[in-house]
N, C-alpha and C. Protein backbone atom coordinates (compact mmCIF):
# COMPACT_ATOMS: atom_id res chain seq x y z
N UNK A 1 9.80 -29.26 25.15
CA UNK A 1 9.29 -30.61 25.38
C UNK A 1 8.95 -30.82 26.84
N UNK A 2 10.09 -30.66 28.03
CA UNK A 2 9.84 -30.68 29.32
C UNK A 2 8.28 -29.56 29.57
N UNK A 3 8.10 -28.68 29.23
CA UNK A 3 7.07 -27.70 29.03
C UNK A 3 5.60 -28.58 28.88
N UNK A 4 5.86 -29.00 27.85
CA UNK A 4 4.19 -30.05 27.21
C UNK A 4 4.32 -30.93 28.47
N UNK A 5 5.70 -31.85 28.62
CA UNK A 5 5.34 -32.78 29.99
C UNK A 5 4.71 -32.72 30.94
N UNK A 6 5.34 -31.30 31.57
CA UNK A 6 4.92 -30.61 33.06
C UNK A 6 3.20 -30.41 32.36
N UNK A 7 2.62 -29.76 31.48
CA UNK A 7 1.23 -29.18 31.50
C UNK A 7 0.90 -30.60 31.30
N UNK A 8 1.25 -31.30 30.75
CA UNK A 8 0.22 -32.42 30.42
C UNK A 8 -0.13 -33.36 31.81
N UNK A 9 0.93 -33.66 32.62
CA UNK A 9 0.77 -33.87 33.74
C UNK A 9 0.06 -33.31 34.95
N UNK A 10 0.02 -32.01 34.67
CA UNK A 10 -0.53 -31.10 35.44
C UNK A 10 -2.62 -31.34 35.21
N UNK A 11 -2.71 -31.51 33.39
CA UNK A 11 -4.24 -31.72 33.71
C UNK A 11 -4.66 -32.94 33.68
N UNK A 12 -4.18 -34.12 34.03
CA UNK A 12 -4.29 -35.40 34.08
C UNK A 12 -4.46 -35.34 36.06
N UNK A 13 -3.43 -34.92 36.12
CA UNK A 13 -3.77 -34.96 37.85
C UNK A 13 -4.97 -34.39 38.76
N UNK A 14 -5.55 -33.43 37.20
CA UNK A 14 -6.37 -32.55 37.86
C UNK A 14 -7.63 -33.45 37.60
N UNK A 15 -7.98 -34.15 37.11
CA UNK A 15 -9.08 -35.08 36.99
C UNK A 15 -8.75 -35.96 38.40
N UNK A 16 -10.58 -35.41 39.07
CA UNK A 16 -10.91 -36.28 40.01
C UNK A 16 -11.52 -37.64 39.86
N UNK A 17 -11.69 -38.44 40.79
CA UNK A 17 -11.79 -39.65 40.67
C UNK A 17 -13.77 -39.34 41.12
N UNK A 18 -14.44 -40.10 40.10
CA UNK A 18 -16.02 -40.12 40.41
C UNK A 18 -16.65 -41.07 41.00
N UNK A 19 -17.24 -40.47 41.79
CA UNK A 19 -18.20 -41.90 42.85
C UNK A 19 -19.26 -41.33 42.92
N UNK A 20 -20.24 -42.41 42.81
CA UNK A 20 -22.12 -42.03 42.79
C UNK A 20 -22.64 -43.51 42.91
N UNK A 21 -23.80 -43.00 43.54
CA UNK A 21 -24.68 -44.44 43.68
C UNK A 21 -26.22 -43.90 43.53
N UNK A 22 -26.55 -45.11 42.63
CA UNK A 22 -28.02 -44.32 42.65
C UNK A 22 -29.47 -45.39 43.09
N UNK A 23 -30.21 -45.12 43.55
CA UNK A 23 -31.09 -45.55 44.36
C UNK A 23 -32.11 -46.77 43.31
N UNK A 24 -32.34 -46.31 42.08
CA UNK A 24 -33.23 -47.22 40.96
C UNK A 24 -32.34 -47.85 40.40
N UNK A 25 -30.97 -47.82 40.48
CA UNK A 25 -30.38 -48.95 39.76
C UNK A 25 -28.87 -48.98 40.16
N UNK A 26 -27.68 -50.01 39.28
CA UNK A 26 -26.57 -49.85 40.05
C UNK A 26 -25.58 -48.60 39.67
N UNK A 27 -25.11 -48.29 40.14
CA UNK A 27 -24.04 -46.97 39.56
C UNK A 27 -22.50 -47.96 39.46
N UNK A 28 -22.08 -47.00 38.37
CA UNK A 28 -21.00 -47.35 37.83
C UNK A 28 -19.92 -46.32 38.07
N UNK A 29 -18.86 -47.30 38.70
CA UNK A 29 -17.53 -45.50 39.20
C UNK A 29 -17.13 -45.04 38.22
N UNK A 30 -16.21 -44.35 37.81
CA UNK A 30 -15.22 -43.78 36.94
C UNK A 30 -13.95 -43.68 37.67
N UNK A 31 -12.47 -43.67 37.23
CA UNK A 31 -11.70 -43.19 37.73
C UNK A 31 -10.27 -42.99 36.77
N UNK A 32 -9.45 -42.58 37.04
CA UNK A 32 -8.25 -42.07 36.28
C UNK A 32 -7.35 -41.71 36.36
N UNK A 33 -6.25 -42.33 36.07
CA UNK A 33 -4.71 -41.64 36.38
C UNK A 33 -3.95 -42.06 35.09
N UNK A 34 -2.78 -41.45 34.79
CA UNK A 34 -2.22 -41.36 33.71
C UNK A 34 -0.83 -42.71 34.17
N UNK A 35 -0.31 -43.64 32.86
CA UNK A 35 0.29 -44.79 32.70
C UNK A 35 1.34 -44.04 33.15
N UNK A 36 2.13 -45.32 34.17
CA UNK A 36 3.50 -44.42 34.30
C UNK A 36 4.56 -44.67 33.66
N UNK A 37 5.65 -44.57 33.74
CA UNK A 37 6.55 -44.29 32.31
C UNK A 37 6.89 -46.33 31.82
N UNK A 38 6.94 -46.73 33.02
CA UNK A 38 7.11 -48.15 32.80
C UNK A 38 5.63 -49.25 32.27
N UNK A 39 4.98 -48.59 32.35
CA UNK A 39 3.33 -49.36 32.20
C UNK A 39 3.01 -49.72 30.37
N UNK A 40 3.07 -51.13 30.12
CA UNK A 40 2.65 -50.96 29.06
C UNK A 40 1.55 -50.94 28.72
N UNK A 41 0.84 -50.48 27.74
CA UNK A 41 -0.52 -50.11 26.99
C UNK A 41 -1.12 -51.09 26.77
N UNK A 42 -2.24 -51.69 27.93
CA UNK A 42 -3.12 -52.96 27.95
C UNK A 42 -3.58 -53.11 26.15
N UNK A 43 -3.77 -54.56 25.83
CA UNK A 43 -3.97 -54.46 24.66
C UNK A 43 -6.14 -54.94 25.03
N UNK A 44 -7.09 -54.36 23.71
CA UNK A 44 -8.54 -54.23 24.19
C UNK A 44 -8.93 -55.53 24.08
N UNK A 45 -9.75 -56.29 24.69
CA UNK A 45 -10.27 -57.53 25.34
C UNK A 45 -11.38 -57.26 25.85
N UNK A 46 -11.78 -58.55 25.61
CA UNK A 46 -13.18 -58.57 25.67
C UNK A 46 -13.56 -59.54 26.94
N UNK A 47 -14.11 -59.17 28.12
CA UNK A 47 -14.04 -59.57 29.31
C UNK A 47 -15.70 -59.72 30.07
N UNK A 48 -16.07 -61.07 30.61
CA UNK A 48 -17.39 -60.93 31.44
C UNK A 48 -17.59 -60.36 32.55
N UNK A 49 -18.93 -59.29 33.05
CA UNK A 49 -19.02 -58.59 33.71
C UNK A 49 -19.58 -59.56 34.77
N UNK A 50 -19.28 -58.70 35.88
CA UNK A 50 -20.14 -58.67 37.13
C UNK A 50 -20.81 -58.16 37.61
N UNK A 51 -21.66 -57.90 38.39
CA UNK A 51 -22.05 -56.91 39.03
C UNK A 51 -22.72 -57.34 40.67
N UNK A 52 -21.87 -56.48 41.70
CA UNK A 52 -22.24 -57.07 43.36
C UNK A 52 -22.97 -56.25 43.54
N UNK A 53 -23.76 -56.15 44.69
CA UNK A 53 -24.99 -55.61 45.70
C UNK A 53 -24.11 -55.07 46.83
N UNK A 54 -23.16 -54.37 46.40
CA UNK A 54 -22.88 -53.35 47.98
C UNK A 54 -22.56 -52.33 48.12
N UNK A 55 -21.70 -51.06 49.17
CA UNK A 55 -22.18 -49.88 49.43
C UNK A 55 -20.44 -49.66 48.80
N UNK A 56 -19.53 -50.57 48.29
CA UNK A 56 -18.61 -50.23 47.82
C UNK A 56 -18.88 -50.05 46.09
N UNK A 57 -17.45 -50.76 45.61
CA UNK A 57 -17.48 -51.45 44.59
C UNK A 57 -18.37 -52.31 43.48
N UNK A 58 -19.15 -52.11 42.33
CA UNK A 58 -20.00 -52.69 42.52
C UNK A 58 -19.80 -53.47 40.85
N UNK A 59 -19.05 -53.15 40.26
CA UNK A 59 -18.18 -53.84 39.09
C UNK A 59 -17.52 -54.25 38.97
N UNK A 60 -17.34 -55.60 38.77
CA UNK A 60 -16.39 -56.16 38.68
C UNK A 60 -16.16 -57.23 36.66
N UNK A 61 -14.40 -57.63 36.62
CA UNK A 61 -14.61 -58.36 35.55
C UNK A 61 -14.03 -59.78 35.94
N UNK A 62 -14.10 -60.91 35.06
CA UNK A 62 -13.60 -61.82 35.09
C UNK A 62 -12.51 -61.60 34.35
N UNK A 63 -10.92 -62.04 35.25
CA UNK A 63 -9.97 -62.05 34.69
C UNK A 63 -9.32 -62.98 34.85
N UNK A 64 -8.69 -64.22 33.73
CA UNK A 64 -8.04 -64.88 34.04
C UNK A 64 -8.82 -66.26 35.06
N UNK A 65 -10.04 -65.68 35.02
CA UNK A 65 -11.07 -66.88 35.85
C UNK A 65 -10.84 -66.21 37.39
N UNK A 66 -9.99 -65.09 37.23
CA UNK A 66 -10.73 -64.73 38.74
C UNK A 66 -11.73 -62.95 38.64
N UNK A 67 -12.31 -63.00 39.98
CA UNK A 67 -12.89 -61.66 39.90
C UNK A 67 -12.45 -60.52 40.56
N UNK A 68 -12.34 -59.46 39.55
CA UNK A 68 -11.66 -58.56 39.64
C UNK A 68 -12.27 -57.01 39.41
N UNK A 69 -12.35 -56.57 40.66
CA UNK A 69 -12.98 -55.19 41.08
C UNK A 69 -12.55 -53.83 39.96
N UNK A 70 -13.40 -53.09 39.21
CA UNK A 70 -12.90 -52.22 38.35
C UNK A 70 -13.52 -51.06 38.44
N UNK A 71 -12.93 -49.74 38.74
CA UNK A 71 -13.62 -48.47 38.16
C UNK A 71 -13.27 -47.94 36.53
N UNK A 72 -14.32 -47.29 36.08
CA UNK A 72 -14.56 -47.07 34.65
C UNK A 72 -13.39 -46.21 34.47
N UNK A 73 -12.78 -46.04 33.57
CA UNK A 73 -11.99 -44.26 33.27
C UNK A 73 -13.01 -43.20 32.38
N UNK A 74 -12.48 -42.07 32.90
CA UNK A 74 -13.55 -41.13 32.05
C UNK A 74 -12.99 -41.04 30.69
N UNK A 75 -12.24 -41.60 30.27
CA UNK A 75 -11.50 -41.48 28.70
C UNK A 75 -12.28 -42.78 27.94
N UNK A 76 -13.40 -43.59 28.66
CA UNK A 76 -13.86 -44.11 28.19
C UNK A 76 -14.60 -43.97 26.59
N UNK A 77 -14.82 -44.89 26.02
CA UNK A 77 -16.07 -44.29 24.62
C UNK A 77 -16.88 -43.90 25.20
N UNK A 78 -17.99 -42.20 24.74
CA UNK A 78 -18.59 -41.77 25.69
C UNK A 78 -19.86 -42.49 25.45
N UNK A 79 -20.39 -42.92 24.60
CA UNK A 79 -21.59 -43.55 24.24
C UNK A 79 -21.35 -45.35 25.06
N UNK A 80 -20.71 -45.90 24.15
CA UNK A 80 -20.55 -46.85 25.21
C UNK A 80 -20.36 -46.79 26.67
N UNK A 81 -19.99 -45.65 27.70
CA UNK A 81 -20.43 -45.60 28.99
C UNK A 81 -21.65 -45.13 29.23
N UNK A 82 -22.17 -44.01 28.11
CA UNK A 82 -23.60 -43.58 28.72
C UNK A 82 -24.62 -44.72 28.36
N UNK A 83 -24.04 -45.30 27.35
CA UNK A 83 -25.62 -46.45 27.05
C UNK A 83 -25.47 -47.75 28.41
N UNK A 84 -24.33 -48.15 28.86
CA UNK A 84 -23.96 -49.53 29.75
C UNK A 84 -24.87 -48.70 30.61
N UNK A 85 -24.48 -47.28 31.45
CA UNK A 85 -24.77 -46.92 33.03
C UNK A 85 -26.42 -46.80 32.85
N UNK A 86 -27.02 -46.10 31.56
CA UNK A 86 -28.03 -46.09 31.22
C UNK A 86 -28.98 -47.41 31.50
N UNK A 87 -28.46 -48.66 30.80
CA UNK A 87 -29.18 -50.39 30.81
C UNK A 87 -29.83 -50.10 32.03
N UNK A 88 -30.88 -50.36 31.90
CA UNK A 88 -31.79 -50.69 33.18
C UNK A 88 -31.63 -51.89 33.94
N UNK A 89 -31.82 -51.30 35.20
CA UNK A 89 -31.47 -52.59 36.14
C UNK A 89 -32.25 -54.16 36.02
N UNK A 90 -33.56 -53.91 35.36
CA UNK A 90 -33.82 -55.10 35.38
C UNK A 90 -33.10 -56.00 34.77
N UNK A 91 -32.49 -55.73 33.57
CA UNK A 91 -31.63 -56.14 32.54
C UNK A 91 -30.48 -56.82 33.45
N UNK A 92 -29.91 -55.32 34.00
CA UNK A 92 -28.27 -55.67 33.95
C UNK A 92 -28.29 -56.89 35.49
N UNK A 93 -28.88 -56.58 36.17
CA UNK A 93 -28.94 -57.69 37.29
C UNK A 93 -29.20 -59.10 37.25
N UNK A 94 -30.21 -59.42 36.24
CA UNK A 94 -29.89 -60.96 36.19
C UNK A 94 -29.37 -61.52 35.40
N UNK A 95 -28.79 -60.76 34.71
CA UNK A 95 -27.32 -61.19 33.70
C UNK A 95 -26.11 -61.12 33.69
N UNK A 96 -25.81 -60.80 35.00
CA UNK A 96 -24.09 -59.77 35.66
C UNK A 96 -23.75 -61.52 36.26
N UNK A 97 -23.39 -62.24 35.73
CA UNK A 97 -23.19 -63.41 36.06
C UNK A 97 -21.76 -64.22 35.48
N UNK A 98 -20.84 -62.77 34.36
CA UNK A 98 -20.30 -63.47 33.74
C UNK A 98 -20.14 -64.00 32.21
N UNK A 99 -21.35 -64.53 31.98
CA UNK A 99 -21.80 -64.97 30.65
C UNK A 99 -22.49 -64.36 29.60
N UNK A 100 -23.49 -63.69 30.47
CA UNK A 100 -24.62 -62.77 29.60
C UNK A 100 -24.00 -61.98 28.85
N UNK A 101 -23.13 -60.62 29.57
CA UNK A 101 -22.81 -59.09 29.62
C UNK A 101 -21.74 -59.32 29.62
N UNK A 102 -21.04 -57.99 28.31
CA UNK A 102 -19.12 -58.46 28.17
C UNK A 102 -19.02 -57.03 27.71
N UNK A 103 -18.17 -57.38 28.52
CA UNK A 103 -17.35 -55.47 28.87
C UNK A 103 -16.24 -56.31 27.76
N UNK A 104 -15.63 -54.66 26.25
CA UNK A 104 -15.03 -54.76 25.79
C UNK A 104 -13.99 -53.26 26.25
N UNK A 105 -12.99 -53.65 26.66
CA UNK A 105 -12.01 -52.52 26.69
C UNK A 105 -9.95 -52.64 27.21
N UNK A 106 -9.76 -51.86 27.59
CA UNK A 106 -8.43 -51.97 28.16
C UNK A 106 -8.42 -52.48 29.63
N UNK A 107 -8.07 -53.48 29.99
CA UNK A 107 -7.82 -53.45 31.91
C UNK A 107 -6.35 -53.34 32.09
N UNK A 108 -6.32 -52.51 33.44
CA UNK A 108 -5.26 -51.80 33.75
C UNK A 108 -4.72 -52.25 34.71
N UNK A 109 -3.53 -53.52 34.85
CA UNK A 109 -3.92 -54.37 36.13
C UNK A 109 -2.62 -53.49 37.24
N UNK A 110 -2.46 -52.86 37.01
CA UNK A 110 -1.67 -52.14 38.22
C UNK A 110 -2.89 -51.76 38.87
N UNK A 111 -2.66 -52.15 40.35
CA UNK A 111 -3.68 -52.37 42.02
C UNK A 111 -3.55 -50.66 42.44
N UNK A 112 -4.87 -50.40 42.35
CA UNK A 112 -4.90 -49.05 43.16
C UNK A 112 -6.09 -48.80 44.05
N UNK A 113 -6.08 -48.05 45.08
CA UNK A 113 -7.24 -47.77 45.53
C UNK A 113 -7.90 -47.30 45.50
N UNK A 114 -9.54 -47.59 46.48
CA UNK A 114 -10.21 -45.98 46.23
C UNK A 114 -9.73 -45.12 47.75
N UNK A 115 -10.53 -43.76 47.66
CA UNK A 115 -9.67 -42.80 48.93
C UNK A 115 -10.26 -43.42 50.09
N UNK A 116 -9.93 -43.22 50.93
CA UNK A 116 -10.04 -43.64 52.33
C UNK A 116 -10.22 -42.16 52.93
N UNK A 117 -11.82 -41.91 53.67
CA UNK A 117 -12.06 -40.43 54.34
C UNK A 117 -13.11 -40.75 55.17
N UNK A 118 -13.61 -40.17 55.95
CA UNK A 118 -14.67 -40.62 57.13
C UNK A 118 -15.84 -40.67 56.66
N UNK A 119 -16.40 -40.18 55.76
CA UNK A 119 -17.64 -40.22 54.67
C UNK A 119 -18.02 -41.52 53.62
N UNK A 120 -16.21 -41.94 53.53
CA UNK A 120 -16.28 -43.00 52.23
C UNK A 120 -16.74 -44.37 52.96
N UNK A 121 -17.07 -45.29 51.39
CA UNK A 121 -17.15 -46.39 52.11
C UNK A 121 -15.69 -46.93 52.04
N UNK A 122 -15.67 -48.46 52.56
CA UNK A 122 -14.05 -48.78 52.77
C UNK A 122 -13.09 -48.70 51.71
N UNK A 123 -12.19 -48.17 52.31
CA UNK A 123 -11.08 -48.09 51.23
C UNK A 123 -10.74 -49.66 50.44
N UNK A 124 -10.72 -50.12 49.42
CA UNK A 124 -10.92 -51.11 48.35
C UNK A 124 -9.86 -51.14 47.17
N UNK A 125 -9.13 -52.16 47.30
CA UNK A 125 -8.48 -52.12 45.85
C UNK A 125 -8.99 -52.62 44.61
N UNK A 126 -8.99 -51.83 43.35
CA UNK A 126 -8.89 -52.15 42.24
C UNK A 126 -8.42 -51.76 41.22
N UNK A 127 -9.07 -52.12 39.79
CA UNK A 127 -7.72 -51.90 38.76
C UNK A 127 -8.49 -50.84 37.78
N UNK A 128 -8.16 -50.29 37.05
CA UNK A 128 -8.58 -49.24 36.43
C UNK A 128 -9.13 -49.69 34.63
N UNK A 129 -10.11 -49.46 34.50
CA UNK A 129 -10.71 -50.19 32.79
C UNK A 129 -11.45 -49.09 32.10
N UNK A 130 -10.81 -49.48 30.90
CA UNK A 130 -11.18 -48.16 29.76
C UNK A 130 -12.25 -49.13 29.24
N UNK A 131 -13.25 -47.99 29.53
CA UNK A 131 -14.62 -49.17 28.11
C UNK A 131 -14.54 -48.71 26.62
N UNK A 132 -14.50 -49.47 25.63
CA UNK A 132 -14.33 -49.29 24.58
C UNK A 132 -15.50 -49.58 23.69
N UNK A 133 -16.41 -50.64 24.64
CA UNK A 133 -17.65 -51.12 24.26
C UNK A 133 -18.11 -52.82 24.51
N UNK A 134 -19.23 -52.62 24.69
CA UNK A 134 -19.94 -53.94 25.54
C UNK A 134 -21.52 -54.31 24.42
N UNK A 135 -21.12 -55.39 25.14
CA UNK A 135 -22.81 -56.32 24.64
C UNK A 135 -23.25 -57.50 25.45
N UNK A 136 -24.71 -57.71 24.90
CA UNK A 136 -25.37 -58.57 25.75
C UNK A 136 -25.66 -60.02 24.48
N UNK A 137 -25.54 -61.26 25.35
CA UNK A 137 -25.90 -61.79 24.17
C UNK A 137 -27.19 -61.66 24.32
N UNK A 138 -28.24 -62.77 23.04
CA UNK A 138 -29.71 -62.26 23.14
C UNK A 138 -29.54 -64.09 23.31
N UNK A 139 -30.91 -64.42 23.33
CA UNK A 139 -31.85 -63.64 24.17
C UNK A 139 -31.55 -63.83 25.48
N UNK A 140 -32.05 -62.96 26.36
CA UNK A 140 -31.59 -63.04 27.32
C UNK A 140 -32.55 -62.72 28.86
N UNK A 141 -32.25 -62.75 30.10
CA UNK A 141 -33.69 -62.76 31.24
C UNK A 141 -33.88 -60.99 31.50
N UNK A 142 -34.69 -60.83 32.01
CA UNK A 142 -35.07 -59.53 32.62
C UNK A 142 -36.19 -59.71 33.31
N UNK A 143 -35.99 -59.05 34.67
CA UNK A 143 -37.06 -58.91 35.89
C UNK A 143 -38.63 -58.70 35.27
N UNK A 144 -39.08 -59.17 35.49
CA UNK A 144 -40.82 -58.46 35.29
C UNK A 144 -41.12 -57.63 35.94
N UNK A 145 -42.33 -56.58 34.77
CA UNK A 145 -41.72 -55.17 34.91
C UNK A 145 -42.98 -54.98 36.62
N UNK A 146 -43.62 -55.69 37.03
CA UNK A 146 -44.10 -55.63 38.25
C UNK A 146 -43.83 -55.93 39.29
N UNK A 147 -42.49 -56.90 39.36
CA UNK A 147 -41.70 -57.29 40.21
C UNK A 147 -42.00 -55.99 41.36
N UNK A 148 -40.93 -55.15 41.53
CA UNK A 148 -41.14 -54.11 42.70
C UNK A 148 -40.25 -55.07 43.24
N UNK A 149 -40.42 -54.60 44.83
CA UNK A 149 -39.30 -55.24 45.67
C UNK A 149 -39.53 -56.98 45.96
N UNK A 150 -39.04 -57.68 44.96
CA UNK A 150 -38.95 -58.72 44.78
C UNK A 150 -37.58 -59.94 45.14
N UNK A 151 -37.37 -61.05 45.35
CA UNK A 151 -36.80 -62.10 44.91
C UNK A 151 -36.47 -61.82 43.73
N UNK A 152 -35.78 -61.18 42.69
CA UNK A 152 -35.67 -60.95 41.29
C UNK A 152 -34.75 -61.64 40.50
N UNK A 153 -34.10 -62.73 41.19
CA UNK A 153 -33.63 -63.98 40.89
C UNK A 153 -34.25 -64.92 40.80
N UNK A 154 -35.55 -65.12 41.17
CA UNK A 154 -36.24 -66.30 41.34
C UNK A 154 -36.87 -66.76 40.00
N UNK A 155 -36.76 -67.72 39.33
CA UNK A 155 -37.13 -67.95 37.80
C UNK A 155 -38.48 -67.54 37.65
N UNK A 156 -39.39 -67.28 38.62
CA UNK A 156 -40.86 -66.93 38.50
C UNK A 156 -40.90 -65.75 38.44
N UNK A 157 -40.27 -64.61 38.25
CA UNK A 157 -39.64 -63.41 38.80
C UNK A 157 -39.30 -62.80 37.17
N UNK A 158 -38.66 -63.88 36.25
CA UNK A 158 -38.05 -63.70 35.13
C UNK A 158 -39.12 -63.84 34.02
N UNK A 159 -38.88 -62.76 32.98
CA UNK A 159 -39.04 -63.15 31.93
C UNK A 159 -37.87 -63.32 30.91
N UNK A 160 -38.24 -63.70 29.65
CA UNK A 160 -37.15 -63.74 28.21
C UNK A 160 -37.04 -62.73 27.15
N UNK A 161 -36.26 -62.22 26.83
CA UNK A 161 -36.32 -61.16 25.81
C UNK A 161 -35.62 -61.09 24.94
N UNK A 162 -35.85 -61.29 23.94
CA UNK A 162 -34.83 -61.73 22.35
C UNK A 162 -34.15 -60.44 21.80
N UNK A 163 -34.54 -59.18 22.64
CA UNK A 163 -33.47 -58.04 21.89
C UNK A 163 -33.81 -56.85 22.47
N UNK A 164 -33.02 -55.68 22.76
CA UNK A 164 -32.51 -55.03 23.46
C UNK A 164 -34.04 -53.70 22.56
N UNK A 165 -34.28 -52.76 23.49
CA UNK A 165 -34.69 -51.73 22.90
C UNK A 165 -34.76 -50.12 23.27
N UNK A 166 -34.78 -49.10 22.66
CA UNK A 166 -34.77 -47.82 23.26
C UNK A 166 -34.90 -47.78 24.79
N UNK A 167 -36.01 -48.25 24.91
CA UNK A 167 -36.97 -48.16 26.06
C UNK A 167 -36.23 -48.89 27.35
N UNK A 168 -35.15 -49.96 27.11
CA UNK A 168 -34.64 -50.49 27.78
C UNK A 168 -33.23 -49.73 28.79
N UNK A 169 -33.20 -48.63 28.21
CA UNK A 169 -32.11 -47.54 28.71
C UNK A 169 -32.76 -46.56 29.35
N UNK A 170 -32.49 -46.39 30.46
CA UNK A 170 -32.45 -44.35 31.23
C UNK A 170 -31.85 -43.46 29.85
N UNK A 171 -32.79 -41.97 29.88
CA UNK A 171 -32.55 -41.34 29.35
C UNK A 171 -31.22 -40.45 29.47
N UNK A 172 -30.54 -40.36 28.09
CA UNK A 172 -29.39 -39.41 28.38
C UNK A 172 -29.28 -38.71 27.21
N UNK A 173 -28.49 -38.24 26.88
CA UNK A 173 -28.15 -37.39 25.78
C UNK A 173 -27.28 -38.43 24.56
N UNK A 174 -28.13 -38.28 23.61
CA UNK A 174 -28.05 -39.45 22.28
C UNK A 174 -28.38 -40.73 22.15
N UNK A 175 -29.65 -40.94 23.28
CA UNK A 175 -29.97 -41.89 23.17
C UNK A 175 -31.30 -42.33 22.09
N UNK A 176 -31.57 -41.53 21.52
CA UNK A 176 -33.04 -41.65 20.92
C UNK A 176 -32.14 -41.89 19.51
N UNK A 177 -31.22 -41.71 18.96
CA UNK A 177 -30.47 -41.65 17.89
C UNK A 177 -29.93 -42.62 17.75
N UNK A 178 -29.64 -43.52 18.98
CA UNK A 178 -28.75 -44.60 19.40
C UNK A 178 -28.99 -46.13 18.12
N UNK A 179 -28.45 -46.76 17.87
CA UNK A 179 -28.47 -48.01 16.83
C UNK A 179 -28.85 -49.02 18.45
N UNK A 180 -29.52 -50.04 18.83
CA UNK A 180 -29.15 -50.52 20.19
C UNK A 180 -28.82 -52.01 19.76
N UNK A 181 -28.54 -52.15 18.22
CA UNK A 181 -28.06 -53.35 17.72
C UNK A 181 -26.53 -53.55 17.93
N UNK A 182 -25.72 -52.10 18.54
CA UNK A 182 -24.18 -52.54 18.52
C UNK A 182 -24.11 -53.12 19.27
N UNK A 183 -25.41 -52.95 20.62
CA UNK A 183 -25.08 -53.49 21.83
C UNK A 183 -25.27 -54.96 22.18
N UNK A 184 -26.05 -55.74 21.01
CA UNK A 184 -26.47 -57.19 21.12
C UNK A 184 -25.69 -57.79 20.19
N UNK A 185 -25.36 -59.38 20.76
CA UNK A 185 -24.89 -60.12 19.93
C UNK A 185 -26.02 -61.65 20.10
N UNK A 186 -25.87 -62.73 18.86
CA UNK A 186 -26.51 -63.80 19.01
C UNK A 186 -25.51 -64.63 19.72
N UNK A 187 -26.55 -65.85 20.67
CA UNK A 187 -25.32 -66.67 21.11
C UNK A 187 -24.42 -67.34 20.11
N UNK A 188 -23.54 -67.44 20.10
CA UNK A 188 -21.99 -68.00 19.44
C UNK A 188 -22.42 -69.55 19.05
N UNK A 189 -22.42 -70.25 17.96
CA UNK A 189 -23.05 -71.37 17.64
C UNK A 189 -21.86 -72.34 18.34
N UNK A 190 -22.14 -73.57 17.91
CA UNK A 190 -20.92 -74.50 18.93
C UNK A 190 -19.39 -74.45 17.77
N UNK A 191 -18.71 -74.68 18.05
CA UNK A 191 -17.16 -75.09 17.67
C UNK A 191 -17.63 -75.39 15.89
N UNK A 192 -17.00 -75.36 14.65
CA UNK A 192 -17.06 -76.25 13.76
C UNK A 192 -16.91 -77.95 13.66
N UNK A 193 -15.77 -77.69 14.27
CA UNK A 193 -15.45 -79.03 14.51
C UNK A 193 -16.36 -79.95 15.70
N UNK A 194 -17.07 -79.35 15.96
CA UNK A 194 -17.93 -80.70 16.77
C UNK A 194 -19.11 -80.86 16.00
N UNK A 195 -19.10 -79.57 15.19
CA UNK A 195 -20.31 -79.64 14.10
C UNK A 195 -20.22 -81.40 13.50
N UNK A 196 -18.86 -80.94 12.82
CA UNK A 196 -18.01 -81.77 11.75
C UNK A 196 -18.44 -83.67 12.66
N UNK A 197 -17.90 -83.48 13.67
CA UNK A 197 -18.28 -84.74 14.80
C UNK A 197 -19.16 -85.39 15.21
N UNK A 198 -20.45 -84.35 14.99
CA UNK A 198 -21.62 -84.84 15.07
C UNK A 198 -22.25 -85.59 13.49
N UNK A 199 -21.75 -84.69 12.83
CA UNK A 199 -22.49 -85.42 11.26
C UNK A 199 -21.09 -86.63 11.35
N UNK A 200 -20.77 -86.73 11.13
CA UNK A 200 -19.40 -88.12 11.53
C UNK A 200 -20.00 -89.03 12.25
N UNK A 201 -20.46 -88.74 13.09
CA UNK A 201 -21.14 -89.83 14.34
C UNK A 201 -22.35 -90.27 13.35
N UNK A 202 -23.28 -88.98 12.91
CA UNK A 202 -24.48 -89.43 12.14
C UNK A 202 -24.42 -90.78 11.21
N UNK A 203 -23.50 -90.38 10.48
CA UNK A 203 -22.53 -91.34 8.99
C UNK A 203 -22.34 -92.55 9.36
N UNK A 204 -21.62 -92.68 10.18
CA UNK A 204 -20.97 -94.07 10.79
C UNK A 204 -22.19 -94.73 11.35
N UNK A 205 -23.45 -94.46 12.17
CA UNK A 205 -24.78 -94.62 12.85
C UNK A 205 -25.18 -95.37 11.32
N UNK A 206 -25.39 -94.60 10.77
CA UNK A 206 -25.94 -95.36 9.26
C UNK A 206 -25.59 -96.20 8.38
């Protein structure tokens, strides 16, 4: 038993931590370390994304109503990370607001960093999140595709798009096979009960 411990520990440690940034759109970290003996097993939640403009960190979730800096784990679902990193930036940028885009997975709220080396950018704390799977609601904004280096917030800037398609992802491996309906949801209608409140109000009006 001590035997399986020691190896199993041994290739968990050996997984490095991934950093990339890429120039046409935002990059997404990865990172990973194994629960320690006291850590309990986040239960999966469904959480609104962020996404910042800088040379660190560039994901974040809403937790608890605050914002909270996250690298991906590579034990992630592998499709659900290759299709999110895939989303094209026009997409994922004017919808990283919170509301749009919802990261479904584990967050890992034990505080860790990234490395600190003369190359890196600043050393940064955050928490570690397993993706399990995400969606966008529909419909939803995306840059116009002539924009170029634009204001790409600016409502003149935006168009509307009622549903997600192939074409809307960087190419990777299984994406042409891909369903891209897991990845959309419709907006959420209001409460029943205010349904119920409004025809009530109607009734009594009459």
């Amino acid at each position: 038993m001590n035997i399986k411990i020691v190896a199993l520990s041994f290739l968990l440690n050996s997984l490095l931590i991934i950093y990339g940034h890429s120039s046409s759109r935002p990059a997404f970290n990865t990172a990973f370390s194994h629960l320690s003996t006291n850590q309990v097993e986040p239960q999966v939640k469904t959480y609104g994304f962020l996404h910042m403009e800088t040379t660190g960190i560039t994901s974040y979730l809403i937790v608890n109503g605050k914002k909270k800096p996250i690298l991906f784990r590579p034990d992630s679902d592998p499709l659900a990370m290759k299709s999110f990193d895939a989303l094209n930036a026009r997409i994922i940028l004017p919808n990283s607001d919170g509301k749009k885009l919802f990261l479904i997975g584990q967050y890992f709220s034990e505080p860790r960093r990234t490395r600190s080396c003369p190359e890196c950018a600043t050393a940064e704390e955050y928490r570690e999140f397993k993706l399990v799977d995400w969606y966008i609601i529909t419909p939803f904004k995306v840059v116009r595709e002539d924009c170029g280096p634009c204001p790409y917030l600016r409502e003149e800037n935006l168009r509307r798009k009622s549903s997600l398609e192939l074409k809307d992802f960087d190419a990777f491996d299984g994406r042409d096979n891909m369903d891209v309906r897991r990845f959309q949801r419709k907006k959420p209608i209001q409460h029943r009960h205010r349904i119920y409140q409004t025809l009530a109000a109607c009734f009594s009006a009459s």
